[in-house]
Protein backbone atom coordinates (compact mmCIF):
# COMPACT_ATOMS: atom_id res chain seq x y z
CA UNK A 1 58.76 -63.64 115.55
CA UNK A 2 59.40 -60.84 113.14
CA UNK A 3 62.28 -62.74 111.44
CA UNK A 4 60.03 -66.00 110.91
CA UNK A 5 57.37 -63.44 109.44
CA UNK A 6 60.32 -62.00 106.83
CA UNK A 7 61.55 -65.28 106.22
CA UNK A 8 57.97 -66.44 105.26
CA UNK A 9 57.04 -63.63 103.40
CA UNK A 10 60.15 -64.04 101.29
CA UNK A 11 59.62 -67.25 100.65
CA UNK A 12 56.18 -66.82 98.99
CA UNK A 13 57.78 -63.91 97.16
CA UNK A 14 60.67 -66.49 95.80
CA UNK A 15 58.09 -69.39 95.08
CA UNK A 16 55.66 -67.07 93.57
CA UNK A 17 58.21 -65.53 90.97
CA UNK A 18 59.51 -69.19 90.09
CA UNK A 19 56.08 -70.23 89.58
CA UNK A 20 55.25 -67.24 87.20
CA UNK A 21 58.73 -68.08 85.68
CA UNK A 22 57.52 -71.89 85.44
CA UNK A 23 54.02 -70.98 83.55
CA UNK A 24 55.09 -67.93 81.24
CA UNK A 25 53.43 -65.92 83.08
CA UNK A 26 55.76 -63.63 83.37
CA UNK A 27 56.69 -62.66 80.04
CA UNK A 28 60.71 -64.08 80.31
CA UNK A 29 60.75 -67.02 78.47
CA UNK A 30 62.19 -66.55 75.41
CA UNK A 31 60.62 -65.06 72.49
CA UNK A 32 57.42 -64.20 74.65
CA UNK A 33 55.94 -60.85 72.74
CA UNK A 34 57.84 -61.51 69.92
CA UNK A 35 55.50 -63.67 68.15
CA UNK A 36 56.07 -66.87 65.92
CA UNK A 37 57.38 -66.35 62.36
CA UNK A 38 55.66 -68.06 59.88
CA UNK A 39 57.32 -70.32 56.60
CA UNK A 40 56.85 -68.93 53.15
CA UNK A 41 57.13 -70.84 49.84
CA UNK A 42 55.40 -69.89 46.01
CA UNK A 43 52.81 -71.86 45.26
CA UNK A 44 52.41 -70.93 41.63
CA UNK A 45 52.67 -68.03 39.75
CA UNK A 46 55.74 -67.62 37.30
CA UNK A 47 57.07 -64.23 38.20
CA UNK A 48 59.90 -62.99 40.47
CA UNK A 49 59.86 -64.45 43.57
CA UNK A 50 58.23 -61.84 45.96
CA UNK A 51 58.01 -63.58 49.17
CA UNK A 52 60.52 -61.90 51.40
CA UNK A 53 58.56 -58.88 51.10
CA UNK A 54 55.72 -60.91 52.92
CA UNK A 55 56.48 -61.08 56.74
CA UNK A 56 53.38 -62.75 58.62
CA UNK A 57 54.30 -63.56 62.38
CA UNK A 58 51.00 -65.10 64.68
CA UNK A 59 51.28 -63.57 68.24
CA UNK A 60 48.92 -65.18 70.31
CA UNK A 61 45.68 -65.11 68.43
CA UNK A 62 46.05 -62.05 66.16
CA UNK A 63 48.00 -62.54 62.94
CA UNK A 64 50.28 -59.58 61.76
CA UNK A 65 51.38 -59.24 58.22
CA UNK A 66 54.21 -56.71 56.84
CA UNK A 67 55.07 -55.66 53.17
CA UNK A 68 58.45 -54.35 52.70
CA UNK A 69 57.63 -53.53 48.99
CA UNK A 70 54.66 -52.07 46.98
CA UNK A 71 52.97 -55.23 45.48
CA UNK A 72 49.87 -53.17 44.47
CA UNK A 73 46.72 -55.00 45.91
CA UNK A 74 47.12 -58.58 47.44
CA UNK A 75 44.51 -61.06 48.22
CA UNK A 76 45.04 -62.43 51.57
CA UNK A 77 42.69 -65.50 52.75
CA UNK A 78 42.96 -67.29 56.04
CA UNK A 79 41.77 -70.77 55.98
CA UNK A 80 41.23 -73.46 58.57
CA UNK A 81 43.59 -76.08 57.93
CA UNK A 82 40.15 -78.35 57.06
CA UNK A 83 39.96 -75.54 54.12
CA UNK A 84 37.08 -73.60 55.68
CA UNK A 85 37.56 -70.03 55.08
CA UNK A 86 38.03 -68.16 58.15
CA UNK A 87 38.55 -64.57 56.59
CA UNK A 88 39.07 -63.16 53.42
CA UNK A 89 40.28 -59.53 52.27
CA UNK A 90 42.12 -57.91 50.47
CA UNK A 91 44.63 -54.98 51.10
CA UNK A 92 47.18 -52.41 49.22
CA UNK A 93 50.46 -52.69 49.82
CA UNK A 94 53.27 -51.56 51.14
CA UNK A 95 50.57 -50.86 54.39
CA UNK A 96 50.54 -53.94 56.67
CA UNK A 97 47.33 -55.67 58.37
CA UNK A 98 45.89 -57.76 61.13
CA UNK A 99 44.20 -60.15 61.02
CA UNK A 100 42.27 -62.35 64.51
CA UNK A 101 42.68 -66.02 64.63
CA UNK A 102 39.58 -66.98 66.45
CA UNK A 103 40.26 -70.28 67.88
CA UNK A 104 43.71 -72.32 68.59
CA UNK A 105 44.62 -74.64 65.40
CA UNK A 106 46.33 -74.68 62.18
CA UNK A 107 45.27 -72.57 59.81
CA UNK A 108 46.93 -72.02 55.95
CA UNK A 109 46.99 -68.10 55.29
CA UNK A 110 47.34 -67.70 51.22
CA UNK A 111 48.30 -64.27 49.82
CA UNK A 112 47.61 -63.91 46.11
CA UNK A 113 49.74 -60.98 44.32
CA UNK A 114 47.79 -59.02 41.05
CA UNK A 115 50.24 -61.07 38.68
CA UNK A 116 48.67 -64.27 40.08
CA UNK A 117 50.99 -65.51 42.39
CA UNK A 118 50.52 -67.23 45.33
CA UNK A 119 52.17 -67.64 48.88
């Protein structure tokens, strides 16, 4: 009787991790935590082009955004993809910020430098 109990018990064990597995609910599939990076491209503006010191990645619902370089004060604005502002601010760079995405969608996130350039 005590071997049927094991032999259960495992088995719910096994079928429980494989279903965790299955979902994502366990954190392994890959790039789970690492968050999504997103595409970059100028949208006018004729300066240098500063977008690889702009590194937004979107993990989960909470959008994080690095500067590599001092750009001095950037304009960031996070719009629904219908073109209804979500949020608006602005920040000094090289410091990085958050922003939360409240509800699943697309969304375009500009960044506007001081020079007038846009990402």
């Amino acid at each position: 009787m005590k071997k049927v109990i094991r032999l259960f018990l495992a088995l719910c064990l096994f079928f429980s991790g494989a279903l965790c597995y299955a979902h994502g609910a366990a954190g392994t599939e890959k790039g789970k935590g690492e968050g999504t990076p997103i595409g970059k491209e100028k949208n006018n503006g004729n300066g240098s082009d500063k977008g690889n010191s702009i590194n937004p990645i979107l993990n989960g619902k909470v959008l994080f955004v690095a500067f590599t370089e001092n750009l001095g004060e950037v304009a960031v604005d996070v719009l629904a993809a219908s073109g209804s502002p979500v949020q608006g601010l602005s920040v000094l760079t090289p410091n990085g910020l958050q922003v939360y995405v409240p509800l699943a969608g697309d969304y375009i996130v500009n960044f506007t430098l001081p020079d007038g350039d846009g990402y």
